[in-house]
PDB file of N, CA and C in Angstrom:
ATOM      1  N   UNK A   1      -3.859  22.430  -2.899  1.00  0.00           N
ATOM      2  CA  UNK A   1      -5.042  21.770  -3.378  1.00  0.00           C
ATOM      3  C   UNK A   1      -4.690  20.377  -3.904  1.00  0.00           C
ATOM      4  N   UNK A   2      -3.604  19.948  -4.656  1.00  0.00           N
ATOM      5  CA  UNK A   2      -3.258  18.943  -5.110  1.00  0.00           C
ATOM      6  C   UNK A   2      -3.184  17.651  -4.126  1.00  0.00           C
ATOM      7  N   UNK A   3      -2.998  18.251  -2.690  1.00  0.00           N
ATOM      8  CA  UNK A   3      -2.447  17.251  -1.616  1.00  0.00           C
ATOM      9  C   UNK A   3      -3.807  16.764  -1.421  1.00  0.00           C
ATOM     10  N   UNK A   4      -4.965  17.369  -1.483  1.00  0.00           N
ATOM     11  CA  UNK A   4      -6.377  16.991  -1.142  1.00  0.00           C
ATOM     12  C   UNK A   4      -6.774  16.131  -1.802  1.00  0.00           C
ATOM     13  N   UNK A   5      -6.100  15.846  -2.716  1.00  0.00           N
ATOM     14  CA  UNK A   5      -6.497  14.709  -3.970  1.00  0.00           C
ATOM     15  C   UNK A   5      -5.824  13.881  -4.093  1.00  0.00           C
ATOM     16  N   UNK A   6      -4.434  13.714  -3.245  1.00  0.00           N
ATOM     17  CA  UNK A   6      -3.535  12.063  -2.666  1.00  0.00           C
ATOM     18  C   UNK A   6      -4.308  11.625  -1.895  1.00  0.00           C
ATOM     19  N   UNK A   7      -4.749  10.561  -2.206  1.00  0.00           N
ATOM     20  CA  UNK A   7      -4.812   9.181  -1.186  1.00  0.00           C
ATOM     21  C   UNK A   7      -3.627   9.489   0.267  1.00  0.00           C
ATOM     22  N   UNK A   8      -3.614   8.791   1.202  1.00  0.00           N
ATOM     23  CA  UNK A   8      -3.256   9.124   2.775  1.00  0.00           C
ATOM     24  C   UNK A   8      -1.320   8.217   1.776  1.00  0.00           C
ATOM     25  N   UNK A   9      -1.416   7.244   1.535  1.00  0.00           N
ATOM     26  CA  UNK A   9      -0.368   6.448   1.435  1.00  0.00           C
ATOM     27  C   UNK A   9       0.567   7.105   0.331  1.00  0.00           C
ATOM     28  N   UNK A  10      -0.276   7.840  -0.784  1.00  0.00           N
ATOM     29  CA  UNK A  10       0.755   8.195  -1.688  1.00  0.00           C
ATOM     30  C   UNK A  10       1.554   9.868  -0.794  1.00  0.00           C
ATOM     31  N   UNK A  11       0.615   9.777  -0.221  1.00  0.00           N
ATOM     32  CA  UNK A  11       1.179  11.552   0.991  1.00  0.00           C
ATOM     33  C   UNK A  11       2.223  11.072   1.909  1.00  0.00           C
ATOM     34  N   UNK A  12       2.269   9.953   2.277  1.00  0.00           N
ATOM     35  CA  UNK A  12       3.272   9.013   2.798  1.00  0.00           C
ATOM     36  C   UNK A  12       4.643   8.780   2.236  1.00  0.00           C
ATOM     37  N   UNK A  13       4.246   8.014   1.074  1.00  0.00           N
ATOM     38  CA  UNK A  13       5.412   7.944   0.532  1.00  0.00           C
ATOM     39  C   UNK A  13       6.379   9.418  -0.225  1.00  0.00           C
ATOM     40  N   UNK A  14       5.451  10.074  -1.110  1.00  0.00           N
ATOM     41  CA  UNK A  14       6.090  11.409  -1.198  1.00  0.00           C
ATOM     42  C   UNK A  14       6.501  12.326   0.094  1.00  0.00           C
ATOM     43  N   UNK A  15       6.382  11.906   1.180  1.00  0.00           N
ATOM     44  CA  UNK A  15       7.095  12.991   2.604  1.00  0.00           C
ATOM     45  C   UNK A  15       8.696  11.686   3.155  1.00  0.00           C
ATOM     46  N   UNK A  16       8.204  10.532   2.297  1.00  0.00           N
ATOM     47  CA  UNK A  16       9.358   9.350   3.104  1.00  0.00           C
ATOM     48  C   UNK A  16      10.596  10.144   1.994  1.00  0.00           C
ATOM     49  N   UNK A  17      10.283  10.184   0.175  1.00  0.00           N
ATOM     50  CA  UNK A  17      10.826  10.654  -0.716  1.00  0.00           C
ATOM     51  C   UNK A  17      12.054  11.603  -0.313  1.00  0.00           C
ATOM     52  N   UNK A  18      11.679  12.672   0.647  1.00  0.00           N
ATOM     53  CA  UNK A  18      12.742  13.515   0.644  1.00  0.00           C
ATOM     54  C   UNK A  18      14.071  13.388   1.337  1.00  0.00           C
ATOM     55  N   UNK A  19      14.935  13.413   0.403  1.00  0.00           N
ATOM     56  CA  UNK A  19      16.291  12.925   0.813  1.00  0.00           C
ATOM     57  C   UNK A  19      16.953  13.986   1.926  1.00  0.00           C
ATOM     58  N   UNK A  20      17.042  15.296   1.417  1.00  0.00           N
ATOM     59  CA  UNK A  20      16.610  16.396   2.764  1.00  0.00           C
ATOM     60  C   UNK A  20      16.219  16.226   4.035  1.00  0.00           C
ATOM     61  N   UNK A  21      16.464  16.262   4.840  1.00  0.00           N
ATOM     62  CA  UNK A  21      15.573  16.499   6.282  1.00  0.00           C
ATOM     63  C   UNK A  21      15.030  17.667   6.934  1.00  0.00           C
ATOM     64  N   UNK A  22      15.003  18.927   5.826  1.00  0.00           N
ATOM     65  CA  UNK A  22      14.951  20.140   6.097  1.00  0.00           C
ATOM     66  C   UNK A  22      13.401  20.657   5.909  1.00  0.00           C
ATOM     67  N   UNK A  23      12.800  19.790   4.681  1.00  0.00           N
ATOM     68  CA  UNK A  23      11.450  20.099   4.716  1.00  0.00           C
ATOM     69  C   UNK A  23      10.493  18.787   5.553  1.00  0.00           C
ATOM     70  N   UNK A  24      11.350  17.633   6.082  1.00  0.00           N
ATOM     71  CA  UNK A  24      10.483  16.954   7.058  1.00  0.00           C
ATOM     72  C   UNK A  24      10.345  17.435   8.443  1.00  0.00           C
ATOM     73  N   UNK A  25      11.186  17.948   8.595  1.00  0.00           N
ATOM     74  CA  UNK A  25      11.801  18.354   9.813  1.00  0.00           C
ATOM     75  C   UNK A  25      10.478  20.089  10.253  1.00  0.00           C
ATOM     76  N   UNK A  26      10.611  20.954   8.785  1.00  0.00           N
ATOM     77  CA  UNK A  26       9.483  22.106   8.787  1.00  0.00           C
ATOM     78  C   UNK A  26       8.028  20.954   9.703  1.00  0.00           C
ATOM     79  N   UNK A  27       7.770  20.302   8.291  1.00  0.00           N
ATOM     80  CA  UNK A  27       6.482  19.744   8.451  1.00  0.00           C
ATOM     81  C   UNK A  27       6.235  19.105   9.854  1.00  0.00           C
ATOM     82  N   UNK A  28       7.224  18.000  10.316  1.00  0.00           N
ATOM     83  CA  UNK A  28       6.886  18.343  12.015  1.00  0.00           C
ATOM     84  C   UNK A  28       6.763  18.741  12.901  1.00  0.00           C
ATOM     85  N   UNK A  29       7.630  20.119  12.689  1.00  0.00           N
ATOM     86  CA  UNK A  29       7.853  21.368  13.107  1.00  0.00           C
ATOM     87  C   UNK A  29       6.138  22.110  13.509  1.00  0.00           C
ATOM     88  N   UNK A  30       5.330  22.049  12.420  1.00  0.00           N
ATOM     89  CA  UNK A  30       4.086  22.733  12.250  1.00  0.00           C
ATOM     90  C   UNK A  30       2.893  21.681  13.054  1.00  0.00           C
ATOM     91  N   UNK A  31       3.431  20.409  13.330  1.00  0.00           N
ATOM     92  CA  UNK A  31       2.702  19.901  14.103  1.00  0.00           C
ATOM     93  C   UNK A  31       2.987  19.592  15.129  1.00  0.00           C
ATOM     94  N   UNK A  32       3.998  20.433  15.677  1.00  0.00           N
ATOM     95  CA  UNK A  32       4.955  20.229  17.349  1.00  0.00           C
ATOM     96  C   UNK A  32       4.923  18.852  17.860  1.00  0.00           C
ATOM     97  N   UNK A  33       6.058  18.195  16.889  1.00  0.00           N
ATOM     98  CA  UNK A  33       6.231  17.034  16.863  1.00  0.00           C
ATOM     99  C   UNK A  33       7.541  16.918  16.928  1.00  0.00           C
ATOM    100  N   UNK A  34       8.310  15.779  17.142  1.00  0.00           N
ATOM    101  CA  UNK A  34       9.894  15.413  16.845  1.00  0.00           C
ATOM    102  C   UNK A  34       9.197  14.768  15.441  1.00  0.00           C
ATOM    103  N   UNK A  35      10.911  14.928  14.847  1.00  0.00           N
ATOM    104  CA  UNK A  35      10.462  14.048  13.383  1.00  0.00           C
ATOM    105  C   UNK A  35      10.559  12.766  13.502  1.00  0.00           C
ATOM    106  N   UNK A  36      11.157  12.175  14.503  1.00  0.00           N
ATOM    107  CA  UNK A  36      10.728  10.297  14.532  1.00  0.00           C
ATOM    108  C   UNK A  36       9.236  10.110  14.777  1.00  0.00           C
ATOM    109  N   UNK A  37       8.557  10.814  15.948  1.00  0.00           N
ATOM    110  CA  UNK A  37       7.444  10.416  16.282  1.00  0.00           C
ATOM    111  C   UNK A  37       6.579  11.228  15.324  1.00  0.00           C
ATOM    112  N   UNK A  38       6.585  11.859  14.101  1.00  0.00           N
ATOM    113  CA  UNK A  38       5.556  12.446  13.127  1.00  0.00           C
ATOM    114  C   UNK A  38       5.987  11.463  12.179  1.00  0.00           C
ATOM    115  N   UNK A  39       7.263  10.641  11.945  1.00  0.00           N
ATOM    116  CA  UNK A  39       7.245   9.987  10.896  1.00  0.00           C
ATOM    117  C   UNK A  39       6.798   8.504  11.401  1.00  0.00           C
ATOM    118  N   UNK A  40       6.712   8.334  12.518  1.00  0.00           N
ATOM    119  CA  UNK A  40       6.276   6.471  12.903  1.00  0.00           C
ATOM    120  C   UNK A  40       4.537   7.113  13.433  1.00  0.00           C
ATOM    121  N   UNK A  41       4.218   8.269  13.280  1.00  0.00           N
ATOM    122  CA  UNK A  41       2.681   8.308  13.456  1.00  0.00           C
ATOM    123  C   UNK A  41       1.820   7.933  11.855  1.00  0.00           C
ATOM    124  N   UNK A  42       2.657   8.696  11.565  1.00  0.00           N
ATOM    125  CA  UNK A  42       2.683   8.584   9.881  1.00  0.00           C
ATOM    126  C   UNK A  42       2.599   6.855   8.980  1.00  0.00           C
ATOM    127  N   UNK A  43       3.235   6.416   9.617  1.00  0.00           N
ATOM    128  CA  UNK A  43       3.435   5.006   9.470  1.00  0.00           C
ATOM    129  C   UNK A  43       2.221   4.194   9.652  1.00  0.00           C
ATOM    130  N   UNK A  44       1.884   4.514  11.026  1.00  0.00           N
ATOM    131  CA  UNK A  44       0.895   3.743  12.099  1.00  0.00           C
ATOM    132  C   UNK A  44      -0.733   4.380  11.026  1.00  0.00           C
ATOM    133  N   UNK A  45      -0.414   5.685  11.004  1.00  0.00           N
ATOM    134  CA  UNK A  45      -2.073   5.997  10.795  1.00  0.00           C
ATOM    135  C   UNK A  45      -2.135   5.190   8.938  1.00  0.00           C
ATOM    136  N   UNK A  46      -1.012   5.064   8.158  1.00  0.00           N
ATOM    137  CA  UNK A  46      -1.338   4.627   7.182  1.00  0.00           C
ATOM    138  C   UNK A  46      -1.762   2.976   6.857  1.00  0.00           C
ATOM    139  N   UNK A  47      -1.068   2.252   7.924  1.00  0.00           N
ATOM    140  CA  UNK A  47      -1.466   0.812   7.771  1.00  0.00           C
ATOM    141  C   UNK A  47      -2.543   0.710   8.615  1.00  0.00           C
ATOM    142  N   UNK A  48      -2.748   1.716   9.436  1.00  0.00           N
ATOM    143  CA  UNK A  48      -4.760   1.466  10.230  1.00  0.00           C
ATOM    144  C   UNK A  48      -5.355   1.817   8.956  1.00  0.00           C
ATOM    145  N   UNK A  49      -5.054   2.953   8.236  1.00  0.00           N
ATOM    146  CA  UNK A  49      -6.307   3.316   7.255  1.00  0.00           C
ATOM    147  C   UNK A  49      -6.222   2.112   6.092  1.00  0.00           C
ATOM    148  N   UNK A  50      -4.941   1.324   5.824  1.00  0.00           N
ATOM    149  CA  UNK A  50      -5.510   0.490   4.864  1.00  0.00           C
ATOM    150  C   UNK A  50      -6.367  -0.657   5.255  1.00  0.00           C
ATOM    151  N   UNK A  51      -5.704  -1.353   6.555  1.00  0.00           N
ATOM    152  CA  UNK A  51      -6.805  -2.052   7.005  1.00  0.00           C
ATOM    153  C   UNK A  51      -8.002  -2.194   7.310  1.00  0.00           C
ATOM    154  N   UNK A  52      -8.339  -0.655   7.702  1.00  0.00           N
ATOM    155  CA  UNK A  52      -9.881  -0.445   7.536  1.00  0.00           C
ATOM    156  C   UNK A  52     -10.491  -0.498   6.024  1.00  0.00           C
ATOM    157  N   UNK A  53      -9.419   0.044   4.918  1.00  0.00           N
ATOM    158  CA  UNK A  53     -10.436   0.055   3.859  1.00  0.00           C
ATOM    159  C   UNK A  53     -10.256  -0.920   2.627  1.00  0.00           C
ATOM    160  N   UNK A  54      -9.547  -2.245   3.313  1.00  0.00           N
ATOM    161  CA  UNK A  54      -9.689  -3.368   2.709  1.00  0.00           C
ATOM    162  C   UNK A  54     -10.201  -4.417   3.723  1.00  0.00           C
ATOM    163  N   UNK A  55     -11.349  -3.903   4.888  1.00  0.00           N
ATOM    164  CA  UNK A  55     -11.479  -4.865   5.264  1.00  0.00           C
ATOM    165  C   UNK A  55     -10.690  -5.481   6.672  1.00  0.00           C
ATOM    166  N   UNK A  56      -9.663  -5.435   6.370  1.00  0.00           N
ATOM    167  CA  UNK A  56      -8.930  -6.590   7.336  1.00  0.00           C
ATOM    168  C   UNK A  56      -9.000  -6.506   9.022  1.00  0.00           C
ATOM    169  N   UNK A  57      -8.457  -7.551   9.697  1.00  0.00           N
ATOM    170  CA  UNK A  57      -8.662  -6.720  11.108  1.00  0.00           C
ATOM    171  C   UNK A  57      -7.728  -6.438  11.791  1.00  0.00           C
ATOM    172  N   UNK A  58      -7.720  -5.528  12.777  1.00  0.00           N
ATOM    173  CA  UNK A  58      -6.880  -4.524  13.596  1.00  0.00           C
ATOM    174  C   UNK A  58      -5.879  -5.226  14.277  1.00  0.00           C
TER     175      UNK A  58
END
């Protein structure tokens, strides 16, 4: 429930946080992903969502 109440960027930075690769690695795991391409999607969807919600353009 707590995760429902981060903003997209602070969910970002707390999954960049883990020094481990064991629980990034789960979490891409659950979205049948490699972990480069769940962590540079991750990337991509967070600087589209800020640009949309300050405005700026694409």
């Amino acid at each position: 429930m707590v995760l429902e109440l981060l903003s997209f960027g602070t969910l970002y930075n707390l999954f960049n946080q883990f020094v481990d690769t064991t629980p990034k690695l789960a979490i891409a795991n659950h979205f049948h992903l490699a972990l480069t391409v769940f962590n540079s999607w991750m990337q991509s969807i967070n600087g589209v969502r800020n640009k949309c919600a300050h405005h700026d353009r694409l």
